[in-house]
Structures are given as C-alpha cells and as structure tokens.
ModelCIF file with pLDDT and N, C-alpha, C, O atoms, coordinates in Angstrom:
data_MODEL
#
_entry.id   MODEL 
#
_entity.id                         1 
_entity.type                       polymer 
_entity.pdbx_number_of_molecules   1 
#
_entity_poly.entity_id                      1 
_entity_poly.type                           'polypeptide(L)' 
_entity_poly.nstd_linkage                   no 
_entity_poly.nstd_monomer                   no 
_entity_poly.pdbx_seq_one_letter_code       
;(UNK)(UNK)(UNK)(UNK)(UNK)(UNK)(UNK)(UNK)(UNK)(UNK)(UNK)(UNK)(UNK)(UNK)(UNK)(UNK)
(UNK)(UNK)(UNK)(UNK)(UNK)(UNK)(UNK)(UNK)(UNK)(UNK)(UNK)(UNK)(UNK)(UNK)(UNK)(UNK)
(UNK)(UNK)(UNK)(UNK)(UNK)(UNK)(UNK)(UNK)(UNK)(UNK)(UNK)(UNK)(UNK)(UNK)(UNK)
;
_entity_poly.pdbx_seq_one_letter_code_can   XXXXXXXXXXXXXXXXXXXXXXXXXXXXXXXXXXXXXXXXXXXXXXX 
_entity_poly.pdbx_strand_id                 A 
#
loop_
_entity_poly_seq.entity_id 
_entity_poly_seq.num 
_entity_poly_seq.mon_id 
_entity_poly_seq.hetero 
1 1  UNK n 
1 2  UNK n 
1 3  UNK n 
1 4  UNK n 
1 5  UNK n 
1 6  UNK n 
1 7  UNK n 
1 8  UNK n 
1 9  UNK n 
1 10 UNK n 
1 11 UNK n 
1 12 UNK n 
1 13 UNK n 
1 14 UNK n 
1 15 UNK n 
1 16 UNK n 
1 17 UNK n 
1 18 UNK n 
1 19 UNK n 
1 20 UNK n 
1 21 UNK n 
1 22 UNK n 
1 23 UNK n 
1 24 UNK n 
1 25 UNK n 
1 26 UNK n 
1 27 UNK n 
1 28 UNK n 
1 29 UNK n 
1 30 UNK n 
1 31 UNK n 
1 32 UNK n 
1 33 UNK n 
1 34 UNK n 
1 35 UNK n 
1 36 UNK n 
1 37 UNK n 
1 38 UNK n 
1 39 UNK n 
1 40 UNK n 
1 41 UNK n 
1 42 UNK n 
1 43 UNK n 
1 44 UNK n 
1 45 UNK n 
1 46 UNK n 
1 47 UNK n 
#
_struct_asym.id          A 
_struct_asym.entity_id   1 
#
loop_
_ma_qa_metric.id 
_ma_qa_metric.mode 
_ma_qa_metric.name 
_ma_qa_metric.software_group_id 
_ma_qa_metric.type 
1 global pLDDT . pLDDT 
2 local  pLDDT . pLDDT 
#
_ma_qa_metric_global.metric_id      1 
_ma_qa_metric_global.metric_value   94.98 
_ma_qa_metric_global.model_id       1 
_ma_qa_metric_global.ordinal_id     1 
#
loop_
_ma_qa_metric_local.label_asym_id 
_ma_qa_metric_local.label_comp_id 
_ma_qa_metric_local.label_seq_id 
_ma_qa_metric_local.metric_id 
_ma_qa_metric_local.metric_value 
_ma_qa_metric_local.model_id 
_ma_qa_metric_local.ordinal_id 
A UNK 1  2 98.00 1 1  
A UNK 2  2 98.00 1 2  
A UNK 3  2 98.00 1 3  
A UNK 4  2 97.00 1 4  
A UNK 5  2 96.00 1 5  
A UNK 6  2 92.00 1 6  
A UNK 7  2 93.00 1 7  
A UNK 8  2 90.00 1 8  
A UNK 9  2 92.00 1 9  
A UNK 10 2 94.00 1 10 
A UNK 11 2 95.00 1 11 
A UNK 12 2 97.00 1 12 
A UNK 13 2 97.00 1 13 
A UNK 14 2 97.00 1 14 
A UNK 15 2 97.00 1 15 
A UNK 16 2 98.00 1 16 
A UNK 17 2 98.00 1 17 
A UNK 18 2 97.00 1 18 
A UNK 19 2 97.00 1 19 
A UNK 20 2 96.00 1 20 
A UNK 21 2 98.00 1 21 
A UNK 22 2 97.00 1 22 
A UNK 23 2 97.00 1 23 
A UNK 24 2 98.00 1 24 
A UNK 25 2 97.00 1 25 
A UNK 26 2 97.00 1 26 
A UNK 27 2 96.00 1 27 
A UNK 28 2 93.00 1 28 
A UNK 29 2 89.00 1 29 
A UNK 30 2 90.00 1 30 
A UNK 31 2 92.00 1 31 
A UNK 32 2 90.00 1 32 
A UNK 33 2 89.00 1 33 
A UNK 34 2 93.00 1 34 
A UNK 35 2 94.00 1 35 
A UNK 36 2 93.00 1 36 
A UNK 37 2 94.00 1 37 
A UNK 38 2 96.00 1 38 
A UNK 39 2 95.00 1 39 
A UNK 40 2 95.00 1 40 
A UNK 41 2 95.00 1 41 
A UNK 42 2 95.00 1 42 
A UNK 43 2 95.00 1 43 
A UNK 44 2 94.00 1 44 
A UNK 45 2 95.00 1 45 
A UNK 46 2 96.00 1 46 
A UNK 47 2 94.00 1 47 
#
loop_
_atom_site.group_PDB 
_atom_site.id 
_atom_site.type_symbol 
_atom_site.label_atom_id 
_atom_site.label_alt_id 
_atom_site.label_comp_id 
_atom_site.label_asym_id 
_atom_site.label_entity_id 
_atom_site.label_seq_id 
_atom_site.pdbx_PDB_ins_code 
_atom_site.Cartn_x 
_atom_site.Cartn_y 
_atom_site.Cartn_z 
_atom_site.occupancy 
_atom_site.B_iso_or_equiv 
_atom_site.pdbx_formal_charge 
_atom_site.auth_seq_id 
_atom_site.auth_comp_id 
_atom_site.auth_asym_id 
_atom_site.auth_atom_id 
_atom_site.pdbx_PDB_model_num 
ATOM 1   N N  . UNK A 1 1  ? 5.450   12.588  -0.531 1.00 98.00 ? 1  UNK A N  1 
ATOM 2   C CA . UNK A 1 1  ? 5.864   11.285  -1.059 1.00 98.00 ? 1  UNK A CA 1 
ATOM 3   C C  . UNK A 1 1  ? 6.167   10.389  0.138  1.00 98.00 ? 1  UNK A C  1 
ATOM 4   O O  . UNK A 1 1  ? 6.997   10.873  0.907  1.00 98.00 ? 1  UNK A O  1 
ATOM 5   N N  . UNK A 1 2  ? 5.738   9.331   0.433  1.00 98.00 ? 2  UNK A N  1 
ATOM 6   C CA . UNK A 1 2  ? 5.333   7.867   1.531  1.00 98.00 ? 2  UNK A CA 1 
ATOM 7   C C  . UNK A 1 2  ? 5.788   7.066   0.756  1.00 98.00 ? 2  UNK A C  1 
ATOM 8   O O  . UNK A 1 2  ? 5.691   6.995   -0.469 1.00 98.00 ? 2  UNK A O  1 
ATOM 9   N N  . UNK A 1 3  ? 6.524   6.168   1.802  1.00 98.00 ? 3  UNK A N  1 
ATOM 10  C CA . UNK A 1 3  ? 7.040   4.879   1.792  1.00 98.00 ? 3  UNK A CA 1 
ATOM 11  C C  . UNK A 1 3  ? 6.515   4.309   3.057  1.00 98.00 ? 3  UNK A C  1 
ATOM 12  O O  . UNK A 1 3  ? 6.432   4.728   4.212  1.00 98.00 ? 3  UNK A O  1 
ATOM 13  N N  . UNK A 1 4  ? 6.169   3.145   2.413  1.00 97.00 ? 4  UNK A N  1 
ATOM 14  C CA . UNK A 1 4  ? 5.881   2.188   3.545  1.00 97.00 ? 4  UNK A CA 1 
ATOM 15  C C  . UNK A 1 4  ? 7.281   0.841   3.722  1.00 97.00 ? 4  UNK A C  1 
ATOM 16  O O  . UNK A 1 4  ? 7.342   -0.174  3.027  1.00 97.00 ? 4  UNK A O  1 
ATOM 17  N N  . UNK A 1 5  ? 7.927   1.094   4.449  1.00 96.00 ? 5  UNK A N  1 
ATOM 18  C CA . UNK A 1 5  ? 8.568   -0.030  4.216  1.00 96.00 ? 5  UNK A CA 1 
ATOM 19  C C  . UNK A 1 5  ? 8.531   -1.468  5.098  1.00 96.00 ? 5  UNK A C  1 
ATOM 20  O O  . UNK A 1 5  ? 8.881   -1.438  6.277  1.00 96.00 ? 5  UNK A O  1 
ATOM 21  N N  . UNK A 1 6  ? 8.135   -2.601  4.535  1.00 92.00 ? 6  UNK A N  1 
ATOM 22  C CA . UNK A 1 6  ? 7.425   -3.709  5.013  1.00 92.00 ? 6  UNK A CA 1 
ATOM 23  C C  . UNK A 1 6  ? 6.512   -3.962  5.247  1.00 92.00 ? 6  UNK A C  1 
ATOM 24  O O  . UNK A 1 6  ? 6.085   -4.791  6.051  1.00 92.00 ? 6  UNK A O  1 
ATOM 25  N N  . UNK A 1 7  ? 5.874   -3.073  4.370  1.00 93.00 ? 7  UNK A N  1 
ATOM 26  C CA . UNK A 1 7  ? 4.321   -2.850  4.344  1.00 93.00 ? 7  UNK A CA 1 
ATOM 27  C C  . UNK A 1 7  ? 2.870   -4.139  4.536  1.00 93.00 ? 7  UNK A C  1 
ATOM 28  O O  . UNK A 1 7  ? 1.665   -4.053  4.768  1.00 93.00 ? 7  UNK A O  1 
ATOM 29  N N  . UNK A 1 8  ? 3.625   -5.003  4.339  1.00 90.00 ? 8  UNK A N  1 
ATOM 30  C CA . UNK A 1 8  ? 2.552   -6.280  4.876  1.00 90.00 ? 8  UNK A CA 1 
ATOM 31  C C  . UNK A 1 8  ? 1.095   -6.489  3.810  1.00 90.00 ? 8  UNK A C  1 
ATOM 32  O O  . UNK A 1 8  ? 0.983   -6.555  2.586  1.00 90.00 ? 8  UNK A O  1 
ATOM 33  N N  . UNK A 1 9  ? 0.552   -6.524  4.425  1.00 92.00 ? 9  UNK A N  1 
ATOM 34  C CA . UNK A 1 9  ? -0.695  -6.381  3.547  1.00 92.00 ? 9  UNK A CA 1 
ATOM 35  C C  . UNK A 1 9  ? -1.495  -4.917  3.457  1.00 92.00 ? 9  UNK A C  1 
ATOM 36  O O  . UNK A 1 9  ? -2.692  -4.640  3.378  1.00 92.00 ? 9  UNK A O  1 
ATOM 37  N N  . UNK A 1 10 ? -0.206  -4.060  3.508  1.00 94.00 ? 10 UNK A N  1 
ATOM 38  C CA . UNK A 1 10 ? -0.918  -2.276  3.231  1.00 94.00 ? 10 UNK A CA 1 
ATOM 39  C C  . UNK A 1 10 ? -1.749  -1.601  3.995  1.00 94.00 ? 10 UNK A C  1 
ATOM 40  O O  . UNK A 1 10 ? -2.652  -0.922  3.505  1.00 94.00 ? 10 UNK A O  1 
ATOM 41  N N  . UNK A 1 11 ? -1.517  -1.721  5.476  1.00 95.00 ? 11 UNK A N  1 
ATOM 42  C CA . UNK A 1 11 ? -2.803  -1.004  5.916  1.00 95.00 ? 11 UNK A CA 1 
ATOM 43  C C  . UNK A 1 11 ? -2.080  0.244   6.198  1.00 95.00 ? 11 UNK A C  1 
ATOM 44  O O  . UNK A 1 11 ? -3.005  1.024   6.422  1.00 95.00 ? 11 UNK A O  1 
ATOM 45  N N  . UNK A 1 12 ? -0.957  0.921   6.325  1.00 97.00 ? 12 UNK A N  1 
ATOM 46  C CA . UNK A 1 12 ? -0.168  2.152   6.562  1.00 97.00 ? 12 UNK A CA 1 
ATOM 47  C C  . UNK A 1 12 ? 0.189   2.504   5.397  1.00 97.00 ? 12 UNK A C  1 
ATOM 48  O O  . UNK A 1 12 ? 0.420   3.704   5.249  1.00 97.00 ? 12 UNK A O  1 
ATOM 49  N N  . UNK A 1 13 ? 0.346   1.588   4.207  1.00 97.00 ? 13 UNK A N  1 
ATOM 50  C CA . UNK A 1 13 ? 0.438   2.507   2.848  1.00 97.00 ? 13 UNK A CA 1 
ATOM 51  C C  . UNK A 1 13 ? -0.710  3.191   2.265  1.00 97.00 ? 13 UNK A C  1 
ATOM 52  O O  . UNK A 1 13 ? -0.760  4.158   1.505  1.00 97.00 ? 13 UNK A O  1 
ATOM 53  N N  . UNK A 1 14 ? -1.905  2.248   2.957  1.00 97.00 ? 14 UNK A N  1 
ATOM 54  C CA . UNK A 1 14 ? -3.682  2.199   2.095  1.00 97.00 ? 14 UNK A CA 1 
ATOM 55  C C  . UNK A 1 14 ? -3.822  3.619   2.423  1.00 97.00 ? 14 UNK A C  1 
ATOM 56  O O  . UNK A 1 14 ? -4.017  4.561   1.655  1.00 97.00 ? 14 UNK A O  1 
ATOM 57  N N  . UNK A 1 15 ? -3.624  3.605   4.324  1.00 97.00 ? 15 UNK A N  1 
ATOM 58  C CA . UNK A 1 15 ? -3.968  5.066   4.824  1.00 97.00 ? 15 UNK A CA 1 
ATOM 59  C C  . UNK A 1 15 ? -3.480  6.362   4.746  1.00 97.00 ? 15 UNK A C  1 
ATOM 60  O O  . UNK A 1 15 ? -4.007  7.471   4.834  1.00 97.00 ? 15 UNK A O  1 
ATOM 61  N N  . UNK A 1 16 ? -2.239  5.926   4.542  1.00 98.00 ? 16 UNK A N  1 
ATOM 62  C CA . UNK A 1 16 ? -1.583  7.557   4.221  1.00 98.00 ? 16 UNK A CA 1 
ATOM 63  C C  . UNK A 1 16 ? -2.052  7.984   2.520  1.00 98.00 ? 16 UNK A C  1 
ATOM 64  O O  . UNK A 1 16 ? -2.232  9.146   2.152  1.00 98.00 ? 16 UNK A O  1 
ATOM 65  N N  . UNK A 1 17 ? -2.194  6.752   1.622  1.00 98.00 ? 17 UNK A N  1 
ATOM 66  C CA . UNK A 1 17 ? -3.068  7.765   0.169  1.00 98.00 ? 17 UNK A CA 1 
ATOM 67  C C  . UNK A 1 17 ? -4.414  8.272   0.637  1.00 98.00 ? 17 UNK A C  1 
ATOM 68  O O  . UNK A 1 17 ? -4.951  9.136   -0.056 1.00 98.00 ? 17 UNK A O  1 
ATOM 69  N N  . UNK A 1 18 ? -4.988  7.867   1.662  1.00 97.00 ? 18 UNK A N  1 
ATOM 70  C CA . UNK A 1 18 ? -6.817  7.856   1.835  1.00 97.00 ? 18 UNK A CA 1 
ATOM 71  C C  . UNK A 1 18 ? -6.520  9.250   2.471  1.00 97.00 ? 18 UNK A C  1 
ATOM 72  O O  . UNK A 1 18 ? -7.443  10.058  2.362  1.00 97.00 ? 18 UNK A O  1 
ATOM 73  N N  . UNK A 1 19 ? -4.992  9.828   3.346  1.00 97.00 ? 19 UNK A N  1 
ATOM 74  C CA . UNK A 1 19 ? -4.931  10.659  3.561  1.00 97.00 ? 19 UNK A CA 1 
ATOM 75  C C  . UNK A 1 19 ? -4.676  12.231  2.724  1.00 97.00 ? 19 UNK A C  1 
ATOM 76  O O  . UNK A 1 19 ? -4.867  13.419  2.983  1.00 97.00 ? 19 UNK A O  1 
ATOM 77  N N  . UNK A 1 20 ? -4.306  11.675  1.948  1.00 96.00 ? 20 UNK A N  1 
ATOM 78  C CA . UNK A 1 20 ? -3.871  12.362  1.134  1.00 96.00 ? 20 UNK A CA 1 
ATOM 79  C C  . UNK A 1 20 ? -2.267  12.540  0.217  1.00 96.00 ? 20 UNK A C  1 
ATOM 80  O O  . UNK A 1 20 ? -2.002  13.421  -0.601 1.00 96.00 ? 20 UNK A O  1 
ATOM 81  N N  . UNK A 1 21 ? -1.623  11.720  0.545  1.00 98.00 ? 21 UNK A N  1 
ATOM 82  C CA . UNK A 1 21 ? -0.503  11.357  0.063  1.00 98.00 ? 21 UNK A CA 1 
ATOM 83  C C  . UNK A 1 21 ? -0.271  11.279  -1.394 1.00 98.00 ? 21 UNK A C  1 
ATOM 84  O O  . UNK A 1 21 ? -0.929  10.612  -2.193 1.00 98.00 ? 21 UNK A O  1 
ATOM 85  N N  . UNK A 1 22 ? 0.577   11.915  -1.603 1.00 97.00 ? 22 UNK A N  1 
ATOM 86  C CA . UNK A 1 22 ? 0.851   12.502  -3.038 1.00 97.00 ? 22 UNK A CA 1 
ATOM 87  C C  . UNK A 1 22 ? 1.278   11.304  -4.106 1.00 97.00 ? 22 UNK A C  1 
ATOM 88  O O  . UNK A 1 22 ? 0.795   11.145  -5.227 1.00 97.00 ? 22 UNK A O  1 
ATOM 89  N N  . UNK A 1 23 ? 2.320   10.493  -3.462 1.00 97.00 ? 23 UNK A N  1 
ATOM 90  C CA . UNK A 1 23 ? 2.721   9.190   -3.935 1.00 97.00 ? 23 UNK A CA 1 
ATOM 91  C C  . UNK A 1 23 ? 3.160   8.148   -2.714 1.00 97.00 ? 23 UNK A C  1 
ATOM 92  O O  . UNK A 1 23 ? 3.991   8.366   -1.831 1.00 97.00 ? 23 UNK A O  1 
ATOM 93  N N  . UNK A 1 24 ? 2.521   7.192   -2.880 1.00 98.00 ? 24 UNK A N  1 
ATOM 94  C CA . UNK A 1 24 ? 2.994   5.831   -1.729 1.00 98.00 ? 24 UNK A CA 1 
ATOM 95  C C  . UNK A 1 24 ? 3.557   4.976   -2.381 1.00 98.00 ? 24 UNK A C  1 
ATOM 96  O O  . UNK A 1 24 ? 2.949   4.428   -3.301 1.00 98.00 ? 24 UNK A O  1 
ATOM 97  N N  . UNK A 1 25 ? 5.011   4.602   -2.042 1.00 97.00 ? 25 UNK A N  1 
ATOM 98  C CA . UNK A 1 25 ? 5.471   2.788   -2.164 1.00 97.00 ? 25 UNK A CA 1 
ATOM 99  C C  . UNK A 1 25 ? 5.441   2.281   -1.220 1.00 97.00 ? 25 UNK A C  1 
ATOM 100 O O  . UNK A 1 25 ? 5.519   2.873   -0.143 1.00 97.00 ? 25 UNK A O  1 
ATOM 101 N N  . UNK A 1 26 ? 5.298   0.807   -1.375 1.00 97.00 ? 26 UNK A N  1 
ATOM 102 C CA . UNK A 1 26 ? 5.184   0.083   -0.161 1.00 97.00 ? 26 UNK A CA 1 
ATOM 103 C C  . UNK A 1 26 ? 6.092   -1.010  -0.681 1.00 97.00 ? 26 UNK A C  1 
ATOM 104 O O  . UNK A 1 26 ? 6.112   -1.225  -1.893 1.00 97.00 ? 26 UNK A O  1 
ATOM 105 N N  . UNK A 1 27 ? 7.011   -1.872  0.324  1.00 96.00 ? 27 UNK A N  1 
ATOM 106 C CA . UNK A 1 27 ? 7.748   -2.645  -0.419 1.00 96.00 ? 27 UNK A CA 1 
ATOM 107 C C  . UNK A 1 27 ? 7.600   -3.492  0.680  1.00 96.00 ? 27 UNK A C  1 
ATOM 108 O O  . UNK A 1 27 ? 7.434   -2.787  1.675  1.00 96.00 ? 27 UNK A O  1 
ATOM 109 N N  . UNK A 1 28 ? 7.586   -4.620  0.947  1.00 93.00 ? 28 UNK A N  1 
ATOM 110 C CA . UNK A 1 28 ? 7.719   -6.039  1.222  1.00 93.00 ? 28 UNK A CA 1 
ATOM 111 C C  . UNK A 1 28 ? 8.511   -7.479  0.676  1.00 93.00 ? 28 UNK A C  1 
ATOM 112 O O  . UNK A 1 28 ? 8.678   -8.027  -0.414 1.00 93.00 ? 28 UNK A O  1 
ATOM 113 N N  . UNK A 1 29 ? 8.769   -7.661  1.650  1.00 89.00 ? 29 UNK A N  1 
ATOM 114 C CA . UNK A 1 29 ? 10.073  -9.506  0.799  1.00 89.00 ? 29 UNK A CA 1 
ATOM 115 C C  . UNK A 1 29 ? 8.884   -10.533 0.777  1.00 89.00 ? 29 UNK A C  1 
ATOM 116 O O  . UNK A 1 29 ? 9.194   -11.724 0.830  1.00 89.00 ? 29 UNK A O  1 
ATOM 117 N N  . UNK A 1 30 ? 7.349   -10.144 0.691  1.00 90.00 ? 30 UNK A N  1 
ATOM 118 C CA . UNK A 1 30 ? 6.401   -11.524 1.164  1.00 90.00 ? 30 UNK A CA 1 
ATOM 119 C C  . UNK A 1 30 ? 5.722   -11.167 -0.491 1.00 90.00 ? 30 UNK A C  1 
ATOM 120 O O  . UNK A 1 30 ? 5.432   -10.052 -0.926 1.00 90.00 ? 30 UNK A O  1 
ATOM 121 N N  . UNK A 1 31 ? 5.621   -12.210 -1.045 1.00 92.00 ? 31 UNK A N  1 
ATOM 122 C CA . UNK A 1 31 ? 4.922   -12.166 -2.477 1.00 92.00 ? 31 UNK A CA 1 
ATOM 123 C C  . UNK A 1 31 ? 3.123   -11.773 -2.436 1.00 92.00 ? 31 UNK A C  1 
ATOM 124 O O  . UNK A 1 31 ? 2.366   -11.010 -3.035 1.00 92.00 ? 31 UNK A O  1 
ATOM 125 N N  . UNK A 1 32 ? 3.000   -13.055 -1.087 1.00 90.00 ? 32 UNK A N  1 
ATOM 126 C CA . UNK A 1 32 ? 1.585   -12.780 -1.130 1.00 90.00 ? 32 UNK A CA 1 
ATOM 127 C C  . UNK A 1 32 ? 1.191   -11.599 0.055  1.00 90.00 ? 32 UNK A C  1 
ATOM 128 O O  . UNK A 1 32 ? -0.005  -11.527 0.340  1.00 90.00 ? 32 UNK A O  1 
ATOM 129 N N  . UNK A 1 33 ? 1.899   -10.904 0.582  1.00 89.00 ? 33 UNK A N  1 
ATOM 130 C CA . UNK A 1 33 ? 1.439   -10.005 1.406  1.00 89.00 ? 33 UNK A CA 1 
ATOM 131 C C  . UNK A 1 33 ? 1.344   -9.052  0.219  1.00 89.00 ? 33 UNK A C  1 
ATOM 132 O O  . UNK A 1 33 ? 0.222   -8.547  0.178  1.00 89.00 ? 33 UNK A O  1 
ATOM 133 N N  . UNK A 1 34 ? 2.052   -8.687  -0.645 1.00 93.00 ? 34 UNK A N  1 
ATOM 134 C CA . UNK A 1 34 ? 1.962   -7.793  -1.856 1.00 93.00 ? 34 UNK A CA 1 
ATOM 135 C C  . UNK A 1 34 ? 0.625   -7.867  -2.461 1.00 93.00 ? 34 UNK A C  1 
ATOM 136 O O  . UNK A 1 34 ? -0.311  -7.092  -2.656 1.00 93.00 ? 34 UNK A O  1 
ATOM 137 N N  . UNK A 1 35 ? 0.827   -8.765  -2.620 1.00 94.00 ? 35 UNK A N  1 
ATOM 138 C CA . UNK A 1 35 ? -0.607  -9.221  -3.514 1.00 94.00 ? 35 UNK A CA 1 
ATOM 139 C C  . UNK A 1 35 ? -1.757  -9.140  -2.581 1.00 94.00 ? 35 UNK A C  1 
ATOM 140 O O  . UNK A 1 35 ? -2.717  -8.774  -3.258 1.00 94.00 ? 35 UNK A O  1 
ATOM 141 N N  . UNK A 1 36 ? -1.987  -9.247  -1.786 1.00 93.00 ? 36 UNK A N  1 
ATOM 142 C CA . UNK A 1 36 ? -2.589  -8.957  -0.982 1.00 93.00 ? 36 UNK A CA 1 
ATOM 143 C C  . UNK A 1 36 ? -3.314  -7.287  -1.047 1.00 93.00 ? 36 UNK A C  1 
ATOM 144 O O  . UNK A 1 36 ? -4.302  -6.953  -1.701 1.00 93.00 ? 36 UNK A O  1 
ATOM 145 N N  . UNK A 1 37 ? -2.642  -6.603  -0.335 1.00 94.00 ? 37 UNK A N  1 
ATOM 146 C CA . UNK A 1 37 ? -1.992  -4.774  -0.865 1.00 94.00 ? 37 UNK A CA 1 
ATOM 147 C C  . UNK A 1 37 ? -2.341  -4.482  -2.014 1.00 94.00 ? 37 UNK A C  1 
ATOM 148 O O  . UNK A 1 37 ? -3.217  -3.630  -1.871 1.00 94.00 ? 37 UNK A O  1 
ATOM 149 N N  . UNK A 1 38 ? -2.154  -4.711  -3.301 1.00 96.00 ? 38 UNK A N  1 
ATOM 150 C CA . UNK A 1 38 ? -2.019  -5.022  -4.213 1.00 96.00 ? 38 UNK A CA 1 
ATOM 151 C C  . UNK A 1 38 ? -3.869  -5.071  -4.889 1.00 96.00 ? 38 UNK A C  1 
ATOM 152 O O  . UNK A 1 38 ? -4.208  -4.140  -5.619 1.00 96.00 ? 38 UNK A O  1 
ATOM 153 N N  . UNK A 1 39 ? -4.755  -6.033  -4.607 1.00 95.00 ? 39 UNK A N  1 
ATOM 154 C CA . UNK A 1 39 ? -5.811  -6.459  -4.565 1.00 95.00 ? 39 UNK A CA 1 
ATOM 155 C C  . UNK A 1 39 ? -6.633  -5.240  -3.614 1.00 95.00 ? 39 UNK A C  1 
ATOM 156 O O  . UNK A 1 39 ? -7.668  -4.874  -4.170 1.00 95.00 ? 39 UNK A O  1 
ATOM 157 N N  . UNK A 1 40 ? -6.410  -4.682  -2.541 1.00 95.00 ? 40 UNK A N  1 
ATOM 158 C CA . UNK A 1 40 ? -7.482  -3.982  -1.540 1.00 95.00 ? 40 UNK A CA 1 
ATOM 159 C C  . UNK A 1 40 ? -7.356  -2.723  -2.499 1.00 95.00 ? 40 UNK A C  1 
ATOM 160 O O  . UNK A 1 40 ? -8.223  -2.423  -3.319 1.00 95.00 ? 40 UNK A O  1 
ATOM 161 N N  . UNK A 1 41 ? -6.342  -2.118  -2.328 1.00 95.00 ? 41 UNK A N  1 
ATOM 162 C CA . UNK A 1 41 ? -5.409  -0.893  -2.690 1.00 95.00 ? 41 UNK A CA 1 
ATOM 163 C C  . UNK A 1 41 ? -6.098  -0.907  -4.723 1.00 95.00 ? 41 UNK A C  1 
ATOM 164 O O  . UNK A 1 41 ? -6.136  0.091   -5.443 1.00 95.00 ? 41 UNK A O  1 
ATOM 165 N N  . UNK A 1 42 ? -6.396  -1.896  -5.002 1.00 95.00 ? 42 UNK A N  1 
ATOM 166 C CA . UNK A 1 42 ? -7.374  -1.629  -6.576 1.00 95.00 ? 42 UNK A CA 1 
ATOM 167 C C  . UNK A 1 42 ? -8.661  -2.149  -6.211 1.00 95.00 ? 42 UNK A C  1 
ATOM 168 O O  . UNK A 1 42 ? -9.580  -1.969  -7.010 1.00 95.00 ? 42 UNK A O  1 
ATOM 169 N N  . UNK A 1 43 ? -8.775  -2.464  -5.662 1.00 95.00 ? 43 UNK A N  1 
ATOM 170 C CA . UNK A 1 43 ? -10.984 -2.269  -4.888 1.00 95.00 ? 43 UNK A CA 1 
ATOM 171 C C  . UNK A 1 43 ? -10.998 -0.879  -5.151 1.00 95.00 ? 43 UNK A C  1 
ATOM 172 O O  . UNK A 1 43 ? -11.567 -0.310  -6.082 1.00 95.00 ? 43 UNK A O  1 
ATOM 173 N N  . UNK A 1 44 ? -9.932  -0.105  -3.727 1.00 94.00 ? 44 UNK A N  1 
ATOM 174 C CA . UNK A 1 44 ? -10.417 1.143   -3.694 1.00 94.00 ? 44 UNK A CA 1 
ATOM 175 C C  . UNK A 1 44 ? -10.210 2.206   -4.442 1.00 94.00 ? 44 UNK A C  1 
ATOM 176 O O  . UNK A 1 44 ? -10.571 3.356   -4.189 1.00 94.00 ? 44 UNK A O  1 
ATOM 177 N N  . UNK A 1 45 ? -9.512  1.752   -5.551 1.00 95.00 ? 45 UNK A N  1 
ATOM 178 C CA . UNK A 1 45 ? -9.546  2.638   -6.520 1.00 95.00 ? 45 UNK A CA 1 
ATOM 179 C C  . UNK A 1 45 ? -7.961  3.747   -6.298 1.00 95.00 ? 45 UNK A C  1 
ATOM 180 O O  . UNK A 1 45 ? -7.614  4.840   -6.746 1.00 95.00 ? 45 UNK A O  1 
ATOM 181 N N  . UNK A 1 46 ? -7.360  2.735   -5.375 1.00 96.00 ? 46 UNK A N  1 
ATOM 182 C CA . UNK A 1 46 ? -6.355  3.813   -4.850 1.00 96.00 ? 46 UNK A CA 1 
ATOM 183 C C  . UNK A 1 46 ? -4.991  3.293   -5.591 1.00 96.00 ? 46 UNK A C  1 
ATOM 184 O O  . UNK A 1 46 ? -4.669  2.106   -5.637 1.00 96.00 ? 46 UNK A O  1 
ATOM 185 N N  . UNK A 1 47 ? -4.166  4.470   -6.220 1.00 94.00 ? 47 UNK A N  1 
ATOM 186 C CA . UNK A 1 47 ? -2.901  4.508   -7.044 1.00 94.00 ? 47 UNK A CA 1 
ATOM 187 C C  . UNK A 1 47 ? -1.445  4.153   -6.063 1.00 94.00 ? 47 UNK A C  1 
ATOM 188 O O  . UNK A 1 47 ? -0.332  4.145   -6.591 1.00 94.00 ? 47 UNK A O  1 
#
C-alpha cells in the first residue's frame, strides 16, 4: 500500500501501480494537478 504525498500530476503514484503496487493514494492541495493524475492514471487503465 503507496502513498504519494503531493503527488502533482502523478508521475510517482502512476509508477509505483505500473510497478506493482497493491493500492496507491496520491493527495495534492492543486485541483488541477489532480485532475491532471486523475485523466493519465484512467488512459492507462490504472486504479
């Protein structure tokens, strides 16, 4: 279980699920950096 904390636009939350990570949160205070994260992170099909 991964936490990203201040995760930005997800590139250390994206990679640790691509790694294999059982469960990732990622939390950020930026709306659109979320959304951001948010948007890549459901391209790839990743939870």
């Amino acid at each position: 279980r991964v936490a990203d904390l201040g995760c930005g636009t997800g590139i250390l939350a994206i990679g640790a699920k691509l790694l294999g990570a059982s469960e990732v949160v990622g939390i950020d205070s930026d709306p659109k950096s979320v959304e951001v994260a948010r948007q890549f992170s459901a391209s790839m099909g990743l939870e």
